[in-house]
Protein backbone atom coordinates (compact mmCIF):
# COMPACT_ATOMS: atom_id res chain seq x y z
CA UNK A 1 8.29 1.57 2.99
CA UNK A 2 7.31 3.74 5.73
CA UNK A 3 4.16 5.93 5.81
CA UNK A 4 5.11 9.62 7.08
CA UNK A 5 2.97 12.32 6.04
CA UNK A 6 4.13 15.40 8.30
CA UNK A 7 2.01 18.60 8.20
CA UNK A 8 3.42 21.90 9.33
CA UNK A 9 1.65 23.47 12.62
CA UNK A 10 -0.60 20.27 12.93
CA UNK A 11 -2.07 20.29 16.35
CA UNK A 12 -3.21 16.48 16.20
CA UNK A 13 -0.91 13.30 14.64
CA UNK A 14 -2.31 9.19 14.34
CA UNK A 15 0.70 6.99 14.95
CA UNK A 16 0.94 3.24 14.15
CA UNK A 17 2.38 0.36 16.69
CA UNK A 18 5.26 -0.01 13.36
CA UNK A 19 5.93 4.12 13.30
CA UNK A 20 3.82 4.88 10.73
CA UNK A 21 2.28 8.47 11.05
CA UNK A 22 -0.37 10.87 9.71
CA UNK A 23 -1.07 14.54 10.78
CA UNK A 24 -4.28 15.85 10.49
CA UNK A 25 -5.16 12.73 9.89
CA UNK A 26 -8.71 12.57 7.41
CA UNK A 27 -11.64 9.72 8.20
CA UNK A 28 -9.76 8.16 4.67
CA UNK A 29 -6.50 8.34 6.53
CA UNK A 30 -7.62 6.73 9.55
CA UNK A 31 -9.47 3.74 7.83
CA UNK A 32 -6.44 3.14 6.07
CA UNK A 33 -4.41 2.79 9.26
CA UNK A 34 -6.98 0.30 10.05
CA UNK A 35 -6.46 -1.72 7.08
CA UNK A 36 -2.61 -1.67 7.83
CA UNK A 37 -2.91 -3.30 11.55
CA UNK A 38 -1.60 -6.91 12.09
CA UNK A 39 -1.58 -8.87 14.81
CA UNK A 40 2.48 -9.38 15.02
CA UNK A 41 4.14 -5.80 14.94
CA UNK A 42 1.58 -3.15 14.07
CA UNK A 43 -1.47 -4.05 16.68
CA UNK A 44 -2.62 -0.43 17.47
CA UNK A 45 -2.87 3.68 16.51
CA UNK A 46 -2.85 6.36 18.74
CA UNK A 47 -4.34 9.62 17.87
CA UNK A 48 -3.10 12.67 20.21
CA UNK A 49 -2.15 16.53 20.02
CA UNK A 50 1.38 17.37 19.18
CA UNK A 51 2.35 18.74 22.44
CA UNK A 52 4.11 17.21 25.86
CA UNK A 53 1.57 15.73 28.34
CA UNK A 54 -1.63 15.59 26.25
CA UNK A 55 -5.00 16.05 27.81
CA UNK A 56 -6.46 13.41 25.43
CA UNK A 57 -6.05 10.81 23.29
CA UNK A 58 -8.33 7.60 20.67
CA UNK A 59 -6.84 4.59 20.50
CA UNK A 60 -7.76 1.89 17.95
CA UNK A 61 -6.56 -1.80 18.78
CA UNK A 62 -6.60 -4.40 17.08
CA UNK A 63 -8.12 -7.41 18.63
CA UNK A 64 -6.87 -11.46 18.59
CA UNK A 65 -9.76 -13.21 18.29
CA UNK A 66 -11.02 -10.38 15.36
CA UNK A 67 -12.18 -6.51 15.72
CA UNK A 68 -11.18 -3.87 17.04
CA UNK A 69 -10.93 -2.27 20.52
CA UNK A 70 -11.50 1.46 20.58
CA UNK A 71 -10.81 3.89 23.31
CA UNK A 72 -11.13 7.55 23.42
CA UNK A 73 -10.18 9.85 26.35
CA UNK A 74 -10.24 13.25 27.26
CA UNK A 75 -9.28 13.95 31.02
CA UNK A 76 -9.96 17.54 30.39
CA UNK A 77 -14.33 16.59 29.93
CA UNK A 78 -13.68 13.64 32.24
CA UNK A 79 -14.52 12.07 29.26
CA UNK A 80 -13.69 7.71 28.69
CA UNK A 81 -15.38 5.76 26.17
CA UNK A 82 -14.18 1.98 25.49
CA UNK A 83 -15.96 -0.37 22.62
CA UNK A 84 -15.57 -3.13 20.43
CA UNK A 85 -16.16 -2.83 17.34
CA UNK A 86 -15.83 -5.07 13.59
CA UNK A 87 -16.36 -1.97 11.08
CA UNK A 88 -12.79 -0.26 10.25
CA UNK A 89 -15.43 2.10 8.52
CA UNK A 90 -17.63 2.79 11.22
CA UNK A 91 -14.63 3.48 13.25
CA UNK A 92 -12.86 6.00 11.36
CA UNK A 93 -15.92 7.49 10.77
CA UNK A 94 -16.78 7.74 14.94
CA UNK A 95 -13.41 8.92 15.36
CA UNK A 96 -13.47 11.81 13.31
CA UNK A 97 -16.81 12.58 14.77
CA UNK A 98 -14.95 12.61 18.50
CA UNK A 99 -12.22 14.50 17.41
CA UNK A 100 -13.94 17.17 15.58
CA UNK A 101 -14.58 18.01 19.21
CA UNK A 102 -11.47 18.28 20.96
């Protein structure tokens, strides 16, 4: 069964490779995407505003040979970070932290 949770008037959504989505998505939320990625059919999430063109953007892959690769962007702050990382935890928290500022 698909995951859709739509909000109304949510300015930011976290997508899975497989079409799962989340508005407004919570640091619960977003580990739990984590949790769901494979390495077949549902390898990444993207986290970006509900609008055309968006200025930025996280990304959380998930890696072959185990982890996670983790890219956030933000062309507006000339902003590009890009990690590994092994802790779904750690990385839902950080990515809450980085979008908290967008």
């Amino acid at each position: 069964m698909a995951l859709r949770f739509a909000v109304e008037n949510a300015s930011h959504r976290a997508e899975t490779e497989n079409g799962d989505f989340i508005d407004e998505p919570s640091e619960d939320a977003i580990f739990m995407l984590i949790g769901d990625l494979d390495l077949t059919d549902n390898t990444f999430i993207t986290i970006e505003p509900l609008i055309d063109d968006p200025a930025w953007y996280a990304s959380i892959s998930r890696l072959d040979e185990g982890g996670y690769e983790v890219e956030y962007r933000d062309a507006r702050r000339s902003d590009h970070q890009l990690t590994t990382e092994t802790d779904p935890s750690k990385i839902a928290n950080d990515t809450i932290i980085w979008l908290a500022h967008r």
